[in-house]
C-alpha atoms as a PDB file:
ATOM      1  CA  UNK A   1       0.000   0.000   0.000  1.00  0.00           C
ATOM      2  CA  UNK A   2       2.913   2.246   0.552  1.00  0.00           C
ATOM      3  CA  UNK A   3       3.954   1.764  -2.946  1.00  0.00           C
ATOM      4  CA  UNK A   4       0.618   2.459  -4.346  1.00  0.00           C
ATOM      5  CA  UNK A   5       0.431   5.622  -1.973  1.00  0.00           C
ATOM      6  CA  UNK A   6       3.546   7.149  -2.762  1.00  0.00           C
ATOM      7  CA  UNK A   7       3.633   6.427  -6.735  1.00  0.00           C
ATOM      8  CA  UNK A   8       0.230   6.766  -7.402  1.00  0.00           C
ATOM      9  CA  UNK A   9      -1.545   8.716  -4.831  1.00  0.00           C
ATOM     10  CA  UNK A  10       1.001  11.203  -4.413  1.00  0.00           C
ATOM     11  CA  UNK A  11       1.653  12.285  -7.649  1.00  0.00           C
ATOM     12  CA  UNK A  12      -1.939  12.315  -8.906  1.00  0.00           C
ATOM     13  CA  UNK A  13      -2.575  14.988  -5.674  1.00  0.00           C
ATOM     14  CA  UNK A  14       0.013  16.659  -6.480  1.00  0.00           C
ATOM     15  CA  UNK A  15      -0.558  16.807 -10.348  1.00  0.00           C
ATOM     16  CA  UNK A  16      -3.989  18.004  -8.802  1.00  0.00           C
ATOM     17  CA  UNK A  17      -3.124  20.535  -6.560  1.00  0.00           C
ATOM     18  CA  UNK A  18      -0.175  22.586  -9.183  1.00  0.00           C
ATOM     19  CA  UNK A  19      -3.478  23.571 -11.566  1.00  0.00           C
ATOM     20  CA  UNK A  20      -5.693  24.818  -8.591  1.00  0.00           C
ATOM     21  CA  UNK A  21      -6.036  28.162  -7.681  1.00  0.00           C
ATOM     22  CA  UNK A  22      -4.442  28.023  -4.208  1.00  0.00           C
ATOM     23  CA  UNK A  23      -1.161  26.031  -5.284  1.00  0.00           C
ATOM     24  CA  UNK A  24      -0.312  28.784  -7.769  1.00  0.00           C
ATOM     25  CA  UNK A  25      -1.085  31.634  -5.433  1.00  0.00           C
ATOM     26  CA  UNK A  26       1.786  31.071  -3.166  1.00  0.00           C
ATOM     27  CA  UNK A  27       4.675  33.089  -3.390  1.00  0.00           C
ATOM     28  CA  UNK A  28       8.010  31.974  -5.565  1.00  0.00           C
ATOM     29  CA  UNK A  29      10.162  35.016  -6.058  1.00  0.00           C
ATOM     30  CA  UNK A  30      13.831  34.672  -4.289  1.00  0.00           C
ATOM     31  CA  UNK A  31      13.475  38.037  -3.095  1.00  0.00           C
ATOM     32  CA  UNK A  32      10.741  37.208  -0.931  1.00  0.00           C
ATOM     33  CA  UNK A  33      11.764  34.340   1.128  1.00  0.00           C
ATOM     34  CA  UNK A  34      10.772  35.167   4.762  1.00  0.00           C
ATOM     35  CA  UNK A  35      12.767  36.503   7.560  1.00  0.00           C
ATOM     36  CA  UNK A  36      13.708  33.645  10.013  1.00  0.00           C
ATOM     37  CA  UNK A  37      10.553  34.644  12.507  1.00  0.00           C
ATOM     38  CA  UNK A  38       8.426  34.616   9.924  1.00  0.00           C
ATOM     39  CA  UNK A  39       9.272  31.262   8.470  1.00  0.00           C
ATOM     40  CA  UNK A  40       9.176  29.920  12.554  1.00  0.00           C
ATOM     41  CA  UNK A  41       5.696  31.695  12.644  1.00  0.00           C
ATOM     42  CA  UNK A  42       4.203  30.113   9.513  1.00  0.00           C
ATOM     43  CA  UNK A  43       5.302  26.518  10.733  1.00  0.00           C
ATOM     44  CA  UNK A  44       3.788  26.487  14.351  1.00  0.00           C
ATOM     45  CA  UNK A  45       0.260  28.598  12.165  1.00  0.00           C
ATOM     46  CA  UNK A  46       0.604  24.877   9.738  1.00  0.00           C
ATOM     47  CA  UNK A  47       1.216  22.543  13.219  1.00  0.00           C
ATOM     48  CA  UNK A  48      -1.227  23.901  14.744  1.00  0.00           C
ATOM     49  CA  UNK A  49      -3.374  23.573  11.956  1.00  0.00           C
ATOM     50  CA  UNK A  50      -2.395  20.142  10.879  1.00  0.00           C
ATOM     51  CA  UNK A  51      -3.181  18.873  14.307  1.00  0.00           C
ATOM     52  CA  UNK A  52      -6.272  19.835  14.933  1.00  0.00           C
ATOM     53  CA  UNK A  53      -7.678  18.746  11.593  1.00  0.00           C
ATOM     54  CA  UNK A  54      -5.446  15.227  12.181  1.00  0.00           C
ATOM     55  CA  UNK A  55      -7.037  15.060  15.563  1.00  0.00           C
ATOM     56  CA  UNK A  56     -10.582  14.833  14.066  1.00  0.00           C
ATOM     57  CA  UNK A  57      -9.751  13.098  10.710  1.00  0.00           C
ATOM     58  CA  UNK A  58      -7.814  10.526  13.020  1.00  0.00           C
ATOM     59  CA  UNK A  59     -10.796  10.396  15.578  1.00  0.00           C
ATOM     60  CA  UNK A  60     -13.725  10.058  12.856  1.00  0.00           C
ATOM     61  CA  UNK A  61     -11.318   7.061  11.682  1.00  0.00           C
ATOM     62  CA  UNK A  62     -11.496   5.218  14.962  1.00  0.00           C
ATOM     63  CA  UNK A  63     -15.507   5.428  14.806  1.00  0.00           C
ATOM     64  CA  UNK A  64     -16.670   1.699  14.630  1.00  0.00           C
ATOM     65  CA  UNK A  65     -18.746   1.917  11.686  1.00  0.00           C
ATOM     66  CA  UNK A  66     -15.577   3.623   9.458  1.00  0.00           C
ATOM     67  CA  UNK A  67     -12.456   1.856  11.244  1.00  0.00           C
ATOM     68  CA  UNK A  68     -12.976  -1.989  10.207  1.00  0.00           C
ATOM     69  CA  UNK A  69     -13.085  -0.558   6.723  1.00  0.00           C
ATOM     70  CA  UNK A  70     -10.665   2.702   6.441  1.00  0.00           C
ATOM     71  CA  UNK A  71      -8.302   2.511   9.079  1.00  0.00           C
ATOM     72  CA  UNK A  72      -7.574  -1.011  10.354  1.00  0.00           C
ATOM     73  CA  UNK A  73      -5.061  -1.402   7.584  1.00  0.00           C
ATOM     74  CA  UNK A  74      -2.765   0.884   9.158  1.00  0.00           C
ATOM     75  CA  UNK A  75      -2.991  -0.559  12.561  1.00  0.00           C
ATOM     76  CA  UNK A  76      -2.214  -3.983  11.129  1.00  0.00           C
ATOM     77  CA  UNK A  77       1.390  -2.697  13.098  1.00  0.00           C
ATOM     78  CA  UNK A  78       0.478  -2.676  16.546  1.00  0.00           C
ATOM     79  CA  UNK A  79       3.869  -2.269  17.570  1.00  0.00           C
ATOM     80  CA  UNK A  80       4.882   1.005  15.420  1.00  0.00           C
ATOM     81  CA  UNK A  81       8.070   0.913  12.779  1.00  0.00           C
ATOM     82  CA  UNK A  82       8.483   4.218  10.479  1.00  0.00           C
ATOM     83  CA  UNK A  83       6.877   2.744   7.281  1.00  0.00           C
ATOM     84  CA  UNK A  84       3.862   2.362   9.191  1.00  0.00           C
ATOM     85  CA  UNK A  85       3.403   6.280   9.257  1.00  0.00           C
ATOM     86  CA  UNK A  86       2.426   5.966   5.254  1.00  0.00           C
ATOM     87  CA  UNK A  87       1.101   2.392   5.299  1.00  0.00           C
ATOM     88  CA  UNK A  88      -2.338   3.193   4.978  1.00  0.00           C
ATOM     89  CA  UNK A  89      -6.012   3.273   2.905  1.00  0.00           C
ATOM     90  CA  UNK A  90      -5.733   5.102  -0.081  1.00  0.00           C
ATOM     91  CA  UNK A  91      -9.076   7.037   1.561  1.00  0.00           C
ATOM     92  CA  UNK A  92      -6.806   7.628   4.838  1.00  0.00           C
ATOM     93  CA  UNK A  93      -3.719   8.648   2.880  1.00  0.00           C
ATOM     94  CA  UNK A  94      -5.858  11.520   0.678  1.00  0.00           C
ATOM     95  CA  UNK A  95      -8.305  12.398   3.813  1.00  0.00           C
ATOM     96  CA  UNK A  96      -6.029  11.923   7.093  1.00  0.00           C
ATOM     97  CA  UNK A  97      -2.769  12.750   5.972  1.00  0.00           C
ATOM     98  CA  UNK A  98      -2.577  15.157   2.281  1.00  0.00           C
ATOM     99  CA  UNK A  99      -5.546  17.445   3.203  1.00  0.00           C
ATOM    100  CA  UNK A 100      -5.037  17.569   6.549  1.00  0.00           C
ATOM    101  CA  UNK A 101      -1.145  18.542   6.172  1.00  0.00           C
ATOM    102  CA  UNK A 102      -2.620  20.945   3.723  1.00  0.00           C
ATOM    103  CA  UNK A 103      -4.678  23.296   5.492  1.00  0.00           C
ATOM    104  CA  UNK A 104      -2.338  25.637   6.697  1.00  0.00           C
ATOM    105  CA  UNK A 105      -0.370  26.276   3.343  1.00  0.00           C
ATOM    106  CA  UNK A 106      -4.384  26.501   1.853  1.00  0.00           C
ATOM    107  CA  UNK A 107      -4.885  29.059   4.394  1.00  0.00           C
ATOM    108  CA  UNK A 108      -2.011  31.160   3.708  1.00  0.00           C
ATOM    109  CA  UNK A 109      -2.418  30.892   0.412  1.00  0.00           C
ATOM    110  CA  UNK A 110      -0.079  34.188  -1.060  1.00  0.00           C
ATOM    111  CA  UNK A 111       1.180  34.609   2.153  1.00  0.00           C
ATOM    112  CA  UNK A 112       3.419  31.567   2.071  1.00  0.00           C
ATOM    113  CA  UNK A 113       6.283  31.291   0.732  1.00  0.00           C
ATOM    114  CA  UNK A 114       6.498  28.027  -2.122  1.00  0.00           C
ATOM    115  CA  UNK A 115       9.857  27.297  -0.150  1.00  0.00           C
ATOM    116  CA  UNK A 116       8.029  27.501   3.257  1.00  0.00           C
ATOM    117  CA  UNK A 117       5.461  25.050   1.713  1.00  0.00           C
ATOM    118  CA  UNK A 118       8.480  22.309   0.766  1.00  0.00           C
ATOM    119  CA  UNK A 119       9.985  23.013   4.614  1.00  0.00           C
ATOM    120  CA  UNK A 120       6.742  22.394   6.394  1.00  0.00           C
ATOM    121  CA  UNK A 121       6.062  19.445   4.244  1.00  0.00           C
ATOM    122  CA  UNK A 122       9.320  17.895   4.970  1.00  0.00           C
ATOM    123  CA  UNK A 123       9.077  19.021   8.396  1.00  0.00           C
ATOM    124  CA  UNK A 124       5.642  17.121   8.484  1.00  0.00           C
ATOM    125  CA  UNK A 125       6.769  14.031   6.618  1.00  0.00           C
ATOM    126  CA  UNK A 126       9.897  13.937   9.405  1.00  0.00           C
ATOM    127  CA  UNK A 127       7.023  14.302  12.356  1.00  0.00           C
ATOM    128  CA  UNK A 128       4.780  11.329  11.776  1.00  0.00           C
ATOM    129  CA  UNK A 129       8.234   9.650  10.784  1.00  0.00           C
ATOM    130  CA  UNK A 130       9.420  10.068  14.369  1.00  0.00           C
ATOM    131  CA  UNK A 131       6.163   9.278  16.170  1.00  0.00           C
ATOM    132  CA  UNK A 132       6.127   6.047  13.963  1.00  0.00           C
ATOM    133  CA  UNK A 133       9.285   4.951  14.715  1.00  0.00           C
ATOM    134  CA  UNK A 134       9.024   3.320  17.848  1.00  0.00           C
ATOM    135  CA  UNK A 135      12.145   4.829  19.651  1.00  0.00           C
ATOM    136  CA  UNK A 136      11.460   8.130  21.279  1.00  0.00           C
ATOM    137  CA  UNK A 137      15.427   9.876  20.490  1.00  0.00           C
ATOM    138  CA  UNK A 138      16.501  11.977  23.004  1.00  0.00           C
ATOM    139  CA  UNK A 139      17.621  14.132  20.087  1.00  0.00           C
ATOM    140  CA  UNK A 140      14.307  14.483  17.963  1.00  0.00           C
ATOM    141  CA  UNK A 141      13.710  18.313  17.673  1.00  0.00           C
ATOM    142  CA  UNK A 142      10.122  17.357  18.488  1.00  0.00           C
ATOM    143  CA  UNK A 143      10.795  16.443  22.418  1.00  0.00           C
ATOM    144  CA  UNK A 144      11.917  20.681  22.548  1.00  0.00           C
ATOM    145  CA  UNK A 145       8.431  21.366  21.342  1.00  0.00           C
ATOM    146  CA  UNK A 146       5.613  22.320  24.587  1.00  0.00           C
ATOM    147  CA  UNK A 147       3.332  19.805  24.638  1.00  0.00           C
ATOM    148  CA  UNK A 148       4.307  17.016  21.780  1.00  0.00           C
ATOM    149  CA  UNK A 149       3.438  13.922  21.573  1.00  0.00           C
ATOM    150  CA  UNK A 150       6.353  11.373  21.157  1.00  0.00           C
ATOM    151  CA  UNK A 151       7.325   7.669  19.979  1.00  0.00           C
ATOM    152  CA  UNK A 152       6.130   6.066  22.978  1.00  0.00           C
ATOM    153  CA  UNK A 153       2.745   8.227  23.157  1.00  0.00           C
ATOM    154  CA  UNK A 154       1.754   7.087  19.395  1.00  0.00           C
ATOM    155  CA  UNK A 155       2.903   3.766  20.353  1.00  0.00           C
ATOM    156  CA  UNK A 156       0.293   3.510  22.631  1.00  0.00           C
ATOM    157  CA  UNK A 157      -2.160   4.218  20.173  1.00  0.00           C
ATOM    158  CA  UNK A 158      -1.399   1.603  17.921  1.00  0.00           C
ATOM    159  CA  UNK A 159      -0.316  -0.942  21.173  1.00  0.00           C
ATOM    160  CA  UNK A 160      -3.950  -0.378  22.715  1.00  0.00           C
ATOM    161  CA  UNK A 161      -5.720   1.035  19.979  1.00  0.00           C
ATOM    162  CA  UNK A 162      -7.718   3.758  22.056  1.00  0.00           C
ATOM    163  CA  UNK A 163      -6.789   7.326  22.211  1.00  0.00           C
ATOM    164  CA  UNK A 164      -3.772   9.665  21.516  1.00  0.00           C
ATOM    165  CA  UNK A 165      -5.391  10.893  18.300  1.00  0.00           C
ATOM    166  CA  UNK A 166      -2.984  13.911  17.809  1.00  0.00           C
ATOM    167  CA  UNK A 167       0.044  14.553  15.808  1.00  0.00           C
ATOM    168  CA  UNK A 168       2.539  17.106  17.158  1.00  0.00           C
ATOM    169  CA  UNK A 169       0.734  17.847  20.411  1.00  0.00           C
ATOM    170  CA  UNK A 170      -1.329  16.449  22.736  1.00  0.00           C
ATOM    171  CA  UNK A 171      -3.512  19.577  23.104  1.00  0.00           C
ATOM    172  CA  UNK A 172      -6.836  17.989  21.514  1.00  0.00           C
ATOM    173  CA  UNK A 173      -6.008  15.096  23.247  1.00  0.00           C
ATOM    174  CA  UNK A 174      -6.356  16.774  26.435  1.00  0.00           C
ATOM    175  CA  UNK A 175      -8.822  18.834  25.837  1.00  0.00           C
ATOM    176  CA  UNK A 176     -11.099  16.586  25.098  1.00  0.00           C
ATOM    177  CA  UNK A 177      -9.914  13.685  27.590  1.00  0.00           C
ATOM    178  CA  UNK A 178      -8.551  10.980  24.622  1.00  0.00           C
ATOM    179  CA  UNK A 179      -5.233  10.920  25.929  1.00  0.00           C
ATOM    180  CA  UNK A 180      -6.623   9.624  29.945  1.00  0.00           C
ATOM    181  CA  UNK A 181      -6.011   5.544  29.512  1.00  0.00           C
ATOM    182  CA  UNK A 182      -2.303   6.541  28.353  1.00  0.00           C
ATOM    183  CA  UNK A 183      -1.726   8.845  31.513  1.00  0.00           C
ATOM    184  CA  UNK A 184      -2.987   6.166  33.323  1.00  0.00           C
ATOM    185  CA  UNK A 185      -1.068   3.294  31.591  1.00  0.00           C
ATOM    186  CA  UNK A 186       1.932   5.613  32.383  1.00  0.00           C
ATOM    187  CA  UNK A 187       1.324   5.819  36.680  1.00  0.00           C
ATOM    188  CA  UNK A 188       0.430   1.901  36.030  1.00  0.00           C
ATOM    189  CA  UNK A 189       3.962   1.364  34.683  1.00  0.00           C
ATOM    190  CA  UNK A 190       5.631   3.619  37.659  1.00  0.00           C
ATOM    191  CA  UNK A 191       4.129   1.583  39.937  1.00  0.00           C
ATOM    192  CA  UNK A 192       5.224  -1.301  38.395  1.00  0.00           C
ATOM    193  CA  UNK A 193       8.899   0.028  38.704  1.00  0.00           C
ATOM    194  CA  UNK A 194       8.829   0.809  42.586  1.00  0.00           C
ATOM    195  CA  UNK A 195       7.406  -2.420  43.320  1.00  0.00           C
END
């Protein structure tokens, strides 16, 4: 499925998105390639937007009627490796992951950079690559963001299959009270250690 994803998904949606409106509306000339605050500013606007529309894509996936269907095929790893961030439905590839990594550069439209675009992509792509890979590196840029997830939080997702529906943070997570069994898992597993 990864195959069919990346060499047939992806470039159709991308073949797709170059003729609309929004695609060509962002901005290409060299002498307007933002200022370094600027650039950090447009990521966090797309993180924060990507998460909250992951949060919700993810969520409606995990709704019994749509999961057996849509996405069971991803959790098929319950223990989670790094090509399990793209193994997925075709449906879940276009819905959960392109649009939904899309909405901030759609937002910003002509006020982001085509550079900035690539960087957040990449930046994305890197993300869900990290939270995938079942090793939470005391290195990943991610742990220095304020309330990210990490490795072993999206593990136990996929481990349990309950919860921890975010991306970068755990903000909707919390909010909302999704994240609870893996707090608790995590005072289980102290216990455990003092014993």
């Amino acid at each position: 499925m990864c195959l069919f994803n990346g060499n047939i998904m992806v470039p159709m949606l991308l073949i797709s998105s170059m003729y609309s409106p929004a695609f060509k509306e962002h901005d290409t000339d060299v002498e307007d390639v933002p200022s370094t605050l600027t650039f950090a500013g447009t990521m966090l606007f797309c993180m924060l937007c990507e998460d909250a529309t992951f949060y919700w894509s993810h969520r409606f996936l995990h709704l019994r009627w749509v999961y057996p269907y849509i996405h069971k095929m991803h959790h098929e790893y319950s223990q989670s490796v790094g090509i399990a961030a793209e193994y997925a439905h075709p449906v879940e590839f276009a819905l959960g992951n392109v649009v939904t990594s899309s909405v901030g550069p759609l937002i910003l439209g002509p006020h982001m950079h085509l550079l900035t675009v690539f960087a957040w992509y990449a930046l994305r792509i890197s993300e869900t690559l990290d939270g995938h890979s079942g090793y939470d590196f005391s290195f990943s840029p991610f742990r220095l963001i304020p309330f990210s997830g990490s490795a072993s939080y999206h593990d136990y997702h996929h481990s349990h299959n309950v919860g921890n529906y975010g991306s970068f943070f755990q903000i909707w997570d919390t909010i909302f009270g999704t994240n609870k069994d893996y707090f608790l898992h995590l005072e289980e597993e102290q216990l455990k250690k003092k014993i």
